[in-house]
C-alpha atoms as a PDB file:
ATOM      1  CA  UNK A   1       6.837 -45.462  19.849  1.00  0.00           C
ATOM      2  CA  UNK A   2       9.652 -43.844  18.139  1.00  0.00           C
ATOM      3  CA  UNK A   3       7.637 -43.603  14.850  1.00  0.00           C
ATOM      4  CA  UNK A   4       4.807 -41.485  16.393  1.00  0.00           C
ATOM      5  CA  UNK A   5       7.401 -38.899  18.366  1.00  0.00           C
ATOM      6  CA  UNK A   6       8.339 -38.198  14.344  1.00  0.00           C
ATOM      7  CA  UNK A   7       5.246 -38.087  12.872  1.00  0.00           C
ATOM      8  CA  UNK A   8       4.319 -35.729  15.557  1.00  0.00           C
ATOM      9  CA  UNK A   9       7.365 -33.602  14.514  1.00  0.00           C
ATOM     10  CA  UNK A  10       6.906 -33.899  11.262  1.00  0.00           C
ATOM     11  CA  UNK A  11       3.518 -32.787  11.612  1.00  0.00           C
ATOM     12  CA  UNK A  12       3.900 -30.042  13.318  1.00  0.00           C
ATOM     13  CA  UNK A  13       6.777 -28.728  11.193  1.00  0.00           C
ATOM     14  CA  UNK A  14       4.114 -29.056   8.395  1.00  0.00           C
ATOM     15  CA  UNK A  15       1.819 -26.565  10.364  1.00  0.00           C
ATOM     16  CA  UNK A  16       4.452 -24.167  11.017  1.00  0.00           C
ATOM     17  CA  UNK A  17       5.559 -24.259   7.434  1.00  0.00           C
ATOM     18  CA  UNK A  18       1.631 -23.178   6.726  1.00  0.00           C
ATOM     19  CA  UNK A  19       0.861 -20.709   8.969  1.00  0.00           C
ATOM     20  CA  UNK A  20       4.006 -18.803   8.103  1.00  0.00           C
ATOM     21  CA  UNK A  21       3.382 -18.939   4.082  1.00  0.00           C
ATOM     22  CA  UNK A  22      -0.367 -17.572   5.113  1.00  0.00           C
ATOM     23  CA  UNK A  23       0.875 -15.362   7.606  1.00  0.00           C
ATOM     24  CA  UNK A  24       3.401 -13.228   4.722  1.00  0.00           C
ATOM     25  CA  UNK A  25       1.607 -14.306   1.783  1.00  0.00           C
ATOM     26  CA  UNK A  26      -0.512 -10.864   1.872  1.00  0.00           C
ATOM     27  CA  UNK A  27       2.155  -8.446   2.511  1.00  0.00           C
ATOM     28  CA  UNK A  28       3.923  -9.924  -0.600  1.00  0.00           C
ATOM     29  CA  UNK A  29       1.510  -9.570  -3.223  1.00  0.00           C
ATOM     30  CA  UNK A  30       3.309  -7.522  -6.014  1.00  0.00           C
ATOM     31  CA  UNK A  31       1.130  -4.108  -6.749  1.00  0.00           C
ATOM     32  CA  UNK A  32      -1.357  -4.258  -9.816  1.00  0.00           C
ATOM     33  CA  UNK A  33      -0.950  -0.322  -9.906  1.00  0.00           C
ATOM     34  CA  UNK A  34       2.558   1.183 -10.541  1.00  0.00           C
ATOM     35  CA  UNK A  35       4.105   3.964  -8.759  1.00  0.00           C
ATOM     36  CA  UNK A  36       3.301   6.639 -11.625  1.00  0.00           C
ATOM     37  CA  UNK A  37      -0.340   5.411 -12.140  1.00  0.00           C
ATOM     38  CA  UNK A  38      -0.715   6.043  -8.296  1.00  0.00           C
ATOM     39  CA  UNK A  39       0.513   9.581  -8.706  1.00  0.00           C
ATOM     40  CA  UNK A  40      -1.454   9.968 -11.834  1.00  0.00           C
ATOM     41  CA  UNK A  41      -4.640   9.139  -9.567  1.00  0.00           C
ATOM     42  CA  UNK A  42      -3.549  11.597  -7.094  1.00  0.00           C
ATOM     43  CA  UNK A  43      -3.561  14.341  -9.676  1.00  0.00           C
ATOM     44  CA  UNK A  44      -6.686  12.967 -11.174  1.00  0.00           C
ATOM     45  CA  UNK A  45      -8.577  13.644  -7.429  1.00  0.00           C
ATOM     46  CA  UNK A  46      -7.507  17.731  -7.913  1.00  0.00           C
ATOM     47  CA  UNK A  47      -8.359  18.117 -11.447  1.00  0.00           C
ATOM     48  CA  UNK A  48     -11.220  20.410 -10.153  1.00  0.00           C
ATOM     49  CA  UNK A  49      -8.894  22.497  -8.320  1.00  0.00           C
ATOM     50  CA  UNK A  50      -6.817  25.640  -9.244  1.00  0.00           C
ATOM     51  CA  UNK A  51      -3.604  25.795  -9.386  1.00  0.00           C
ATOM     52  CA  UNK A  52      -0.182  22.823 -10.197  1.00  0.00           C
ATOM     53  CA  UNK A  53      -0.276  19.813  -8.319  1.00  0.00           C
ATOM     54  CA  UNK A  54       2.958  19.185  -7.567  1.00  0.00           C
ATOM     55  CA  UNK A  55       3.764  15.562  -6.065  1.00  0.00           C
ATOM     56  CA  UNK A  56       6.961  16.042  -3.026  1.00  0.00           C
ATOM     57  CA  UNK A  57       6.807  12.163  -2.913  1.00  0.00           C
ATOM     58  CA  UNK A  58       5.826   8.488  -3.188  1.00  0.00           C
ATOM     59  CA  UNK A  59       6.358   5.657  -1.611  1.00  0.00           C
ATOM     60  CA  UNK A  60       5.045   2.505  -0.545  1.00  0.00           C
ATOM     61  CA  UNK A  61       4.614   0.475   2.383  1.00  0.00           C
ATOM     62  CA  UNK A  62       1.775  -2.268   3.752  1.00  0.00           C
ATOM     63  CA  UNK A  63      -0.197  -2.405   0.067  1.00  0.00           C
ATOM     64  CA  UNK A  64      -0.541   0.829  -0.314  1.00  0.00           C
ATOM     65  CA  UNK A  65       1.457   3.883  -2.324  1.00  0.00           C
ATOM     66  CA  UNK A  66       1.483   6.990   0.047  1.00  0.00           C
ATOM     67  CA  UNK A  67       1.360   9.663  -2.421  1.00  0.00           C
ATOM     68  CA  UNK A  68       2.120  13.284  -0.736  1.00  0.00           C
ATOM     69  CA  UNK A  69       1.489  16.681  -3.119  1.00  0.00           C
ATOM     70  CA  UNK A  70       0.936  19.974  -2.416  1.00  0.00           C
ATOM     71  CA  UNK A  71      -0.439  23.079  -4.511  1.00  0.00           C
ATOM     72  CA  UNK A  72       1.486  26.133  -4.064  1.00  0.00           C
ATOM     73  CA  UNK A  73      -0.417  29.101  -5.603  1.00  0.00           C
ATOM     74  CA  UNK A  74      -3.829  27.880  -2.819  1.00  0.00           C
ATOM     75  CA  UNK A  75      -1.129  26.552   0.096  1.00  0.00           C
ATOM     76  CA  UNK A  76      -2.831  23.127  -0.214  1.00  0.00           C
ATOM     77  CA  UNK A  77      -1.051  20.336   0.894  1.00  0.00           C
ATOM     78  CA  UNK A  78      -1.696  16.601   1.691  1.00  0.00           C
ATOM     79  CA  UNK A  79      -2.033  12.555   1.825  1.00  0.00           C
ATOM     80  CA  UNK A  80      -2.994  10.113   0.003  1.00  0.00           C
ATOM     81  CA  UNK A  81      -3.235   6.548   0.536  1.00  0.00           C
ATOM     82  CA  UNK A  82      -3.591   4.760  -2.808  1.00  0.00           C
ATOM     83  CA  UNK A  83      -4.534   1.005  -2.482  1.00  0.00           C
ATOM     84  CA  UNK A  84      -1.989  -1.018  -4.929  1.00  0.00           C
ATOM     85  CA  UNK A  85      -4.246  -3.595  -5.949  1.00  0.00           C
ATOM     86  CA  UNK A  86      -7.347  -1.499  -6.803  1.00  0.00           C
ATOM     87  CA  UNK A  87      -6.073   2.361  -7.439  1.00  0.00           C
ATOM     88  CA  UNK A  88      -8.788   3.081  -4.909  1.00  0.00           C
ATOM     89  CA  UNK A  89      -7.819   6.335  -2.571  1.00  0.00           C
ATOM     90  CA  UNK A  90      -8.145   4.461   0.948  1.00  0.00           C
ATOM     91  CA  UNK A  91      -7.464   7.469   2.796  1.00  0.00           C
ATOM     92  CA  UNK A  92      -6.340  11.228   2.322  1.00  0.00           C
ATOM     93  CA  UNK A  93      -5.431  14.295   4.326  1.00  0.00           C
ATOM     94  CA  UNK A  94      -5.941  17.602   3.294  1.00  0.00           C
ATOM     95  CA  UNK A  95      -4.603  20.782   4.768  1.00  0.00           C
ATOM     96  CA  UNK A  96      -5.041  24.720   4.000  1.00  0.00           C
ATOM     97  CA  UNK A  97      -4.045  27.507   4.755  1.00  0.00           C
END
């Protein structure tokens, strides 16, 4: 009796110890992008536009580099969400005025 109260422990501390490494194991894949390619893709995205990019900040958070930039000669300013495993812009906001 006493043998199957601890494999019934031990099992379960076995599926505890697995559905926590899945659980995190996403948020801490290291970033295949760096922090300067993500701004160089930001710039990349305007290279149409008139005017200097000029990047305010970058950070990251949740797999992604939030890049934000604004071009002062048009008043354009704005978002981006830069995916850190592909480079891929996953979302941006843009603003004029």
């Amino acid at each position: 009796m006493k043998e199957v109260g601890k494999i019934k422990k031990i099992s379960f501390i076995i599926l505890l110890f697995f559905i926590l490494y899945f659980a995190t194991g996403c948020e801490s894949a290291s970033p295949k992008i760096t922090e300067e390619e993500a701004e160089s893709i930001a710039i990349e995205h305007h290279s149409g536009e008139t005017g200097e990019d000029n990047i305010i900040s970058v950070s990251h958070k949740s797999g992604e580099y939030i890049v934000k930039w604004e071009i002062d000669a048009d008043c354009n300013f704005g978002t981006y969400y830069i995916d850190d495993q592909s480079g891929k812009i996953v979302k941006g906001e843009e603003t004029s005025c």
